[in-house]
PDB file of N, CA and C in Angstrom:
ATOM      1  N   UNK A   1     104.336 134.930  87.592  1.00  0.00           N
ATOM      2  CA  UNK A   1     103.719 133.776  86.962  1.00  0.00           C
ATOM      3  C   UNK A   1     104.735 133.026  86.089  1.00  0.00           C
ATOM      4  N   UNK A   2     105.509 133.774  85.419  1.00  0.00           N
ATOM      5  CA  UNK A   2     106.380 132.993  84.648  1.00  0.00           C
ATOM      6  C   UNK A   2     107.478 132.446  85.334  1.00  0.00           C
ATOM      7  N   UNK A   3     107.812 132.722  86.544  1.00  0.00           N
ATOM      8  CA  UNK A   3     108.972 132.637  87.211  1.00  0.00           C
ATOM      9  C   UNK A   3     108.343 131.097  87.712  1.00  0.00           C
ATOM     10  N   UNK A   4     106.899 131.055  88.276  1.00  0.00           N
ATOM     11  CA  UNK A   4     106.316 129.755  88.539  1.00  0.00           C
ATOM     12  C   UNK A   4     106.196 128.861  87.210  1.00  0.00           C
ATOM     13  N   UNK A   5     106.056 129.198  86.155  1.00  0.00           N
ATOM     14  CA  UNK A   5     106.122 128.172  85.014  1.00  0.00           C
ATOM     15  C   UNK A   5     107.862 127.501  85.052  1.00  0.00           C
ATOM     16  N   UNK A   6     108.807 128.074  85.237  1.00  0.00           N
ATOM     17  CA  UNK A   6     110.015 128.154  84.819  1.00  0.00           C
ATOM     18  C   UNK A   6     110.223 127.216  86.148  1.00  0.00           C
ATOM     19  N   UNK A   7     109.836 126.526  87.516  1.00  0.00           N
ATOM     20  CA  UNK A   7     110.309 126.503  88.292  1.00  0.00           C
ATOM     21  C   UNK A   7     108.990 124.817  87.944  1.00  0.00           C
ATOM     22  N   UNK A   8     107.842 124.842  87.525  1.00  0.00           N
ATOM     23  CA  UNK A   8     107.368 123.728  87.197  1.00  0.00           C
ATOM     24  C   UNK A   8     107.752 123.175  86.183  1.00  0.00           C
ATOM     25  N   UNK A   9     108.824 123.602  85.029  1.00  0.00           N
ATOM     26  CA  UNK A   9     109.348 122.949  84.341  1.00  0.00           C
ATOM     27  C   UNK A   9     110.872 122.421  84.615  1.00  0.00           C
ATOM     28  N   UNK A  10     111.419 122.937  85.389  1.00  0.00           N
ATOM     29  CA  UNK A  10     112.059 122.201  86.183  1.00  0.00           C
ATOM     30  C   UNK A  10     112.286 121.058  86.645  1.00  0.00           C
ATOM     31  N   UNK A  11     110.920 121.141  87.594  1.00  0.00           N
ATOM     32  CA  UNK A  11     110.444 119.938  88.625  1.00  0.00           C
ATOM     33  C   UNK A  11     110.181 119.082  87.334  1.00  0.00           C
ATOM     34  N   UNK A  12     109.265 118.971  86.648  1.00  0.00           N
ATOM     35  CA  UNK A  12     108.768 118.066  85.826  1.00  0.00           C
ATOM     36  C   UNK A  12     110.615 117.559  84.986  1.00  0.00           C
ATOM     37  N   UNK A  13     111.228 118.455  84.870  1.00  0.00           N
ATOM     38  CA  UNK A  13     112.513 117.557  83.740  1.00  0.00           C
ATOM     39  C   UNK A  13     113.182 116.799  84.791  1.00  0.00           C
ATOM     40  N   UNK A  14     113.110 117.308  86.176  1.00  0.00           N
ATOM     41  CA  UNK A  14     113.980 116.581  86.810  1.00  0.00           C
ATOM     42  C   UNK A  14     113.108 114.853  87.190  1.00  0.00           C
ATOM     43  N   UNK A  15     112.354 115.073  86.874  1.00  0.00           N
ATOM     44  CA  UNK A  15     111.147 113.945  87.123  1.00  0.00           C
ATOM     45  C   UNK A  15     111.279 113.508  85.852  1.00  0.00           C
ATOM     46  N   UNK A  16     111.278 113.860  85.264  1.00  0.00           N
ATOM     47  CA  UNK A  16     110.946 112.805  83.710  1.00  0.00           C
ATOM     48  C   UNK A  16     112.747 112.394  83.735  1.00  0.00           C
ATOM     49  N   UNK A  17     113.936 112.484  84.296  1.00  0.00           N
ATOM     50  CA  UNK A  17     115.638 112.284  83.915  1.00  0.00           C
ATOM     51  C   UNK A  17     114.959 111.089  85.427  1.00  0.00           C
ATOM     52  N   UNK A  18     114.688 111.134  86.744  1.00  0.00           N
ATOM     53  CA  UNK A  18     114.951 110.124  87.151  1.00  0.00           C
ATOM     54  C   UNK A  18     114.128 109.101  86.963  1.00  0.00           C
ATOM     55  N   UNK A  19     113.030 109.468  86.227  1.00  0.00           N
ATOM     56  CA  UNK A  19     112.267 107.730  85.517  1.00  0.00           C
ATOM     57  C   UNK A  19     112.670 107.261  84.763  1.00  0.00           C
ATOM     58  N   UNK A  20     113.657 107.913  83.406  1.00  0.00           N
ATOM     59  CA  UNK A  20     114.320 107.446  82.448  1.00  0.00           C
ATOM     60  C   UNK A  20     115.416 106.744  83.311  1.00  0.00           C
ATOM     61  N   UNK A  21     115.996 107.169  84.373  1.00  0.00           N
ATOM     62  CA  UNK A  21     117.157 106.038  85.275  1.00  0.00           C
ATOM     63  C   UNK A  21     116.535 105.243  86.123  1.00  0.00           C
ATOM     64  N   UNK A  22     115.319 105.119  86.579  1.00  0.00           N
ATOM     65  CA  UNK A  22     114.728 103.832  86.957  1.00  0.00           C
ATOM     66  C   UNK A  22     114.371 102.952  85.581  1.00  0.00           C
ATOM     67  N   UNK A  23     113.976 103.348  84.296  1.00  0.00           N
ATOM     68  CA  UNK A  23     113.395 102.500  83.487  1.00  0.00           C
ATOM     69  C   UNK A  23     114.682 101.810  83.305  1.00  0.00           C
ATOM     70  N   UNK A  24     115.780 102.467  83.281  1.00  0.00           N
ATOM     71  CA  UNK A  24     117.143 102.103  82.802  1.00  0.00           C
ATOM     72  C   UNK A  24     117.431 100.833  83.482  1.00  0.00           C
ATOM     73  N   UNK A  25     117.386 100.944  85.165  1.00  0.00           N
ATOM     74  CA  UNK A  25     117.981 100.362  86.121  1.00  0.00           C
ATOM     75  C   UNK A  25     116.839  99.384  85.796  1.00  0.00           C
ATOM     76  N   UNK A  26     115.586  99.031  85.869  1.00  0.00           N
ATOM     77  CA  UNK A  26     114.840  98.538  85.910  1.00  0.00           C
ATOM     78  C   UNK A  26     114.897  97.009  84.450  1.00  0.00           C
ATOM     79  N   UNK A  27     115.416  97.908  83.614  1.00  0.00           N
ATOM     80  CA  UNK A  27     115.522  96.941  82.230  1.00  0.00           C
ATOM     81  C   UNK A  27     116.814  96.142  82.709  1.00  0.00           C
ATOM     82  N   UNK A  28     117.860  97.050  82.948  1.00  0.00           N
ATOM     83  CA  UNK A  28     118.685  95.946  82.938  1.00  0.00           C
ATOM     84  C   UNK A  28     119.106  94.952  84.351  1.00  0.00           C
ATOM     85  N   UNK A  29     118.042  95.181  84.992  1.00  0.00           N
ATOM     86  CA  UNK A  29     117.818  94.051  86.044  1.00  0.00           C
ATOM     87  C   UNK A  29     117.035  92.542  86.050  1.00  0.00           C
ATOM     88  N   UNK A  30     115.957  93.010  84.600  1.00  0.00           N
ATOM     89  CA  UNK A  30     115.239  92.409  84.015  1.00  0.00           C
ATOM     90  C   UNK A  30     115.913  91.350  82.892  1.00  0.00           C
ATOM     91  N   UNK A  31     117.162  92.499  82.229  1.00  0.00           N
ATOM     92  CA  UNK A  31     117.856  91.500  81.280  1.00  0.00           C
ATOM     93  C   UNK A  31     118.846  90.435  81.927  1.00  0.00           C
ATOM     94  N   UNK A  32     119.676  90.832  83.392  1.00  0.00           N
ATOM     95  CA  UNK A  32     120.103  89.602  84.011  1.00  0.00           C
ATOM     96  C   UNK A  32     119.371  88.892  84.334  1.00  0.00           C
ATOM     97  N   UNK A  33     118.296  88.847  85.033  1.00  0.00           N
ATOM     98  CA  UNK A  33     117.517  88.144  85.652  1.00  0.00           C
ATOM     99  C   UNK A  33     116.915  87.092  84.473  1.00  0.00           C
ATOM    100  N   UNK A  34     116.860  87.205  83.178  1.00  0.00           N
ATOM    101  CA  UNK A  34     116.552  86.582  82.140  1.00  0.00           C
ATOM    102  C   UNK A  34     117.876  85.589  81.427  1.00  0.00           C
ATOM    103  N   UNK A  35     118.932  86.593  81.806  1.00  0.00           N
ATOM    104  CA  UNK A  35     120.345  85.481  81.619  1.00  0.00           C
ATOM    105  C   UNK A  35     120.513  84.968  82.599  1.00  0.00           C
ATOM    106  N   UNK A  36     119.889  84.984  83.569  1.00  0.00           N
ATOM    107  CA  UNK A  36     120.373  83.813  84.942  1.00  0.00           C
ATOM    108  C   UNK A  36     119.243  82.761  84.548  1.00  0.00           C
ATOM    109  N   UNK A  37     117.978  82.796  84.228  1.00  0.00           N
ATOM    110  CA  UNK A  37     117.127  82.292  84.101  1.00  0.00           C
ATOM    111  C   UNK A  37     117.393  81.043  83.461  1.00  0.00           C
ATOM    112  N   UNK A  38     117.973  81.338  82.112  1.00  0.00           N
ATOM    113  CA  UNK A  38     118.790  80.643  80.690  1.00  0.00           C
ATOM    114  C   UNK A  38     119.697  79.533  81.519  1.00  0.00           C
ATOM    115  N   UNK A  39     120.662  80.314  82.161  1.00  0.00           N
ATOM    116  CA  UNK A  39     121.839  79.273  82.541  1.00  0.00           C
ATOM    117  C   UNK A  39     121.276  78.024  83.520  1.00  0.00           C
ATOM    118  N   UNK A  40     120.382  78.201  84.447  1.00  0.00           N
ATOM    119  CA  UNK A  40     120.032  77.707  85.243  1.00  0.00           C
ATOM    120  C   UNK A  40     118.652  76.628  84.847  1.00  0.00           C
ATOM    121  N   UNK A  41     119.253  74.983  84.765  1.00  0.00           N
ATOM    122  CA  UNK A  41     118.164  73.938  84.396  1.00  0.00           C
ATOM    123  C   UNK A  41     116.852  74.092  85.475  1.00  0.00           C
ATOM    124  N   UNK A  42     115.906  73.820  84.451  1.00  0.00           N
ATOM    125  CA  UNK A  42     114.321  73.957  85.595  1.00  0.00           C
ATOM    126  C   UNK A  42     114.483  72.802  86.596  1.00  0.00           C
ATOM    127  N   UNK A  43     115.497  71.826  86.494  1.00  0.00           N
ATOM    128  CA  UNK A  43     115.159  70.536  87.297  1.00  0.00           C
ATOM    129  C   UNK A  43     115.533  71.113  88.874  1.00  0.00           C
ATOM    130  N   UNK A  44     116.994  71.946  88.544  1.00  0.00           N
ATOM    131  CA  UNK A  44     117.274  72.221  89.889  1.00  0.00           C
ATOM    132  C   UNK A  44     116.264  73.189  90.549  1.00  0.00           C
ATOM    133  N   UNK A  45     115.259  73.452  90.230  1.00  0.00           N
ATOM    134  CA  UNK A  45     114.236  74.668  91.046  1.00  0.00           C
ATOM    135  C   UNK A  45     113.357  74.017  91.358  1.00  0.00           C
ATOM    136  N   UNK A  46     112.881  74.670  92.920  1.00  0.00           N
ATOM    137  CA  UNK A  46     112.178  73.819  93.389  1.00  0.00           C
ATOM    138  C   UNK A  46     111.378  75.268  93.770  1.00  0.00           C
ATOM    139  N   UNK A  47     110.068  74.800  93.846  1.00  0.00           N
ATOM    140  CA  UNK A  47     108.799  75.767  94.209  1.00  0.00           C
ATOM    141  C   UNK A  47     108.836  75.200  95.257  1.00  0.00           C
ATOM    142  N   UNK A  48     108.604  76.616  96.660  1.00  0.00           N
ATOM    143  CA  UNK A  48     108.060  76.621  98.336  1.00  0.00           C
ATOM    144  C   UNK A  48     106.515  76.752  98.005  1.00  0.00           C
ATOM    145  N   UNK A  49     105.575  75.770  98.117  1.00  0.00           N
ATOM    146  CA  UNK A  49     103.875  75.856  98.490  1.00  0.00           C
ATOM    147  C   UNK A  49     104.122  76.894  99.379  1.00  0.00           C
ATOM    148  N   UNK A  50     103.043  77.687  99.824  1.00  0.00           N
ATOM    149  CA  UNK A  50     102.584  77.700 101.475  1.00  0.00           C
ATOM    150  C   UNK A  50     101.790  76.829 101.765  1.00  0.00           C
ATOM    151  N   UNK A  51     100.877  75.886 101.370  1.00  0.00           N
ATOM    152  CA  UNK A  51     100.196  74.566 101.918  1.00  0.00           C
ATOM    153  C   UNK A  51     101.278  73.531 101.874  1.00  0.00           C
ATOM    154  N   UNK A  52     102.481  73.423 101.976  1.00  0.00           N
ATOM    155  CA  UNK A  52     103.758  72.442 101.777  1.00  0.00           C
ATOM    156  C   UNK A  52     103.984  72.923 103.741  1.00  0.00           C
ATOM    157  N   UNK A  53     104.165  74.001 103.503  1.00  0.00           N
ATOM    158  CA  UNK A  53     104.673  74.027 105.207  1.00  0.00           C
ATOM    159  C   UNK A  53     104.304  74.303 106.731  1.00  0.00           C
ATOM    160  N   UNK A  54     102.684  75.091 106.343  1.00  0.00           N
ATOM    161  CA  UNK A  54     101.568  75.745 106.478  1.00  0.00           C
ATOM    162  C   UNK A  54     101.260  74.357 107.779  1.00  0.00           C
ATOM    163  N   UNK A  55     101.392  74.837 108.903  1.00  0.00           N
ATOM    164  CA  UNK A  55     100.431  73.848 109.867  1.00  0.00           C
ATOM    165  C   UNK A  55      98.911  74.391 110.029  1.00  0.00           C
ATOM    166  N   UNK A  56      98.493  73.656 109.988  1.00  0.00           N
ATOM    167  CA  UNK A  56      96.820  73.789 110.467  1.00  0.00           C
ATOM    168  C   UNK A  56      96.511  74.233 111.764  1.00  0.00           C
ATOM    169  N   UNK A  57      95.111  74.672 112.201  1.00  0.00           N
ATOM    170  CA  UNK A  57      95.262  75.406 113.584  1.00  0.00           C
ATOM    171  C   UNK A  57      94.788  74.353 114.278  1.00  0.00           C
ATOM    172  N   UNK A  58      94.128  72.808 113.904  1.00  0.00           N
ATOM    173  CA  UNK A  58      94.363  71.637 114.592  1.00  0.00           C
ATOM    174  C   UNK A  58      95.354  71.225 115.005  1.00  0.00           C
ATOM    175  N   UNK A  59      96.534  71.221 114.224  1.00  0.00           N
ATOM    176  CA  UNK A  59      97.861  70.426 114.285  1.00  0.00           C
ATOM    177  C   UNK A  59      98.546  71.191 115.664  1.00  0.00           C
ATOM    178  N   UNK A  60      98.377  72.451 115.025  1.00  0.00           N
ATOM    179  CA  UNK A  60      99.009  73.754 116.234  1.00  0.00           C
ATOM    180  C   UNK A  60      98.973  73.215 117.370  1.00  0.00           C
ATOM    181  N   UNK A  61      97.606  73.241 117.661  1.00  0.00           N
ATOM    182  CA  UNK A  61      96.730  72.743 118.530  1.00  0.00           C
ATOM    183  C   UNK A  61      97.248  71.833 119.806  1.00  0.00           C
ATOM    184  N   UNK A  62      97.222  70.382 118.660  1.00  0.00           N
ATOM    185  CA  UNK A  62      97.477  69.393 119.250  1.00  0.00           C
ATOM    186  C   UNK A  62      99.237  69.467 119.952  1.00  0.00           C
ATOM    187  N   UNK A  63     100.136  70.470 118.957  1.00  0.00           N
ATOM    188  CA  UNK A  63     101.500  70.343 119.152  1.00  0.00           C
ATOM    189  C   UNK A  63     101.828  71.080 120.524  1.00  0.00           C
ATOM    190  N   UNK A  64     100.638  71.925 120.696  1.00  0.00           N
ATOM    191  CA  UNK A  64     100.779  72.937 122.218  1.00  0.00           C
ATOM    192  C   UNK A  64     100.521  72.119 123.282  1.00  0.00           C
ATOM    193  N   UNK A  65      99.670  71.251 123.307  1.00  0.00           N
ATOM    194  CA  UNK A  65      99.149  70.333 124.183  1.00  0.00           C
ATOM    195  C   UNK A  65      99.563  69.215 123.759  1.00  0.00           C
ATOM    196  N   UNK A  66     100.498  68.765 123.392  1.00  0.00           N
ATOM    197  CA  UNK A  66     101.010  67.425 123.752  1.00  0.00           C
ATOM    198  C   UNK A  66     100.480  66.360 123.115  1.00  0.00           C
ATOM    199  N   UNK A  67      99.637  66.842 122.323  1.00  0.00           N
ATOM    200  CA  UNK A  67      98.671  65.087 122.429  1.00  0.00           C
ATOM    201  C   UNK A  67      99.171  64.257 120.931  1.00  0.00           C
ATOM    202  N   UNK A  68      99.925  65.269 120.016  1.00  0.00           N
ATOM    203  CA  UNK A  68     100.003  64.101 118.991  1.00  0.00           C
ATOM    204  C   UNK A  68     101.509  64.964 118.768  1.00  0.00           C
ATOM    205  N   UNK A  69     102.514  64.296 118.449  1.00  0.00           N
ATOM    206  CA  UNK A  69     103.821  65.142 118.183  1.00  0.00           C
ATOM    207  C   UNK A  69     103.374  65.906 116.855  1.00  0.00           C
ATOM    208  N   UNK A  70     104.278  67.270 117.554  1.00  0.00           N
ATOM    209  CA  UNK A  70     104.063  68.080 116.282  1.00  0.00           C
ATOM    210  C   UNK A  70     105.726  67.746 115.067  1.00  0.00           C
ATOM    211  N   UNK A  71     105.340  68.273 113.877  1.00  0.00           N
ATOM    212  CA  UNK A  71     106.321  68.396 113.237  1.00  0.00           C
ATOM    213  C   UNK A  71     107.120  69.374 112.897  1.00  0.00           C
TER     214      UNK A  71
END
């Protein structure tokens, strides 16, 4: 029994050392991503809709069959 305690405390430290190196990796991906943020003016960013590029299943439609040019 103790040999099983000694072998679940283990497992558990080795589990609690690689979340402390994801929280790690995790923060400081967060802190560039916040200094790129800074450097970079909002004018140059442009938001992708999906209703911006999104064809309709009319349009589809019409573009399979010919009848109105598709885009």
């Amino acid at each position: 029994m103790e040999w099983q305690i000694q072998k679940y405390q283990g497992v558990l430290s080795e589990n609690a050392e690689s979340l402390a190196e994801e929280r790690a990796l995790r923060q400081q991906a967060e802190a560039r991503l916040l200094q790129d943020q800074e450097s970079l003016p909002l004018e140059n960013l442009k938001v992708d809709t999906p209703t911006s590029t999104r064809k309709g299943w009319g349009h589809r439609l019409r573009g399979w069959l010919g009848l109105k040019e598709a885009k």
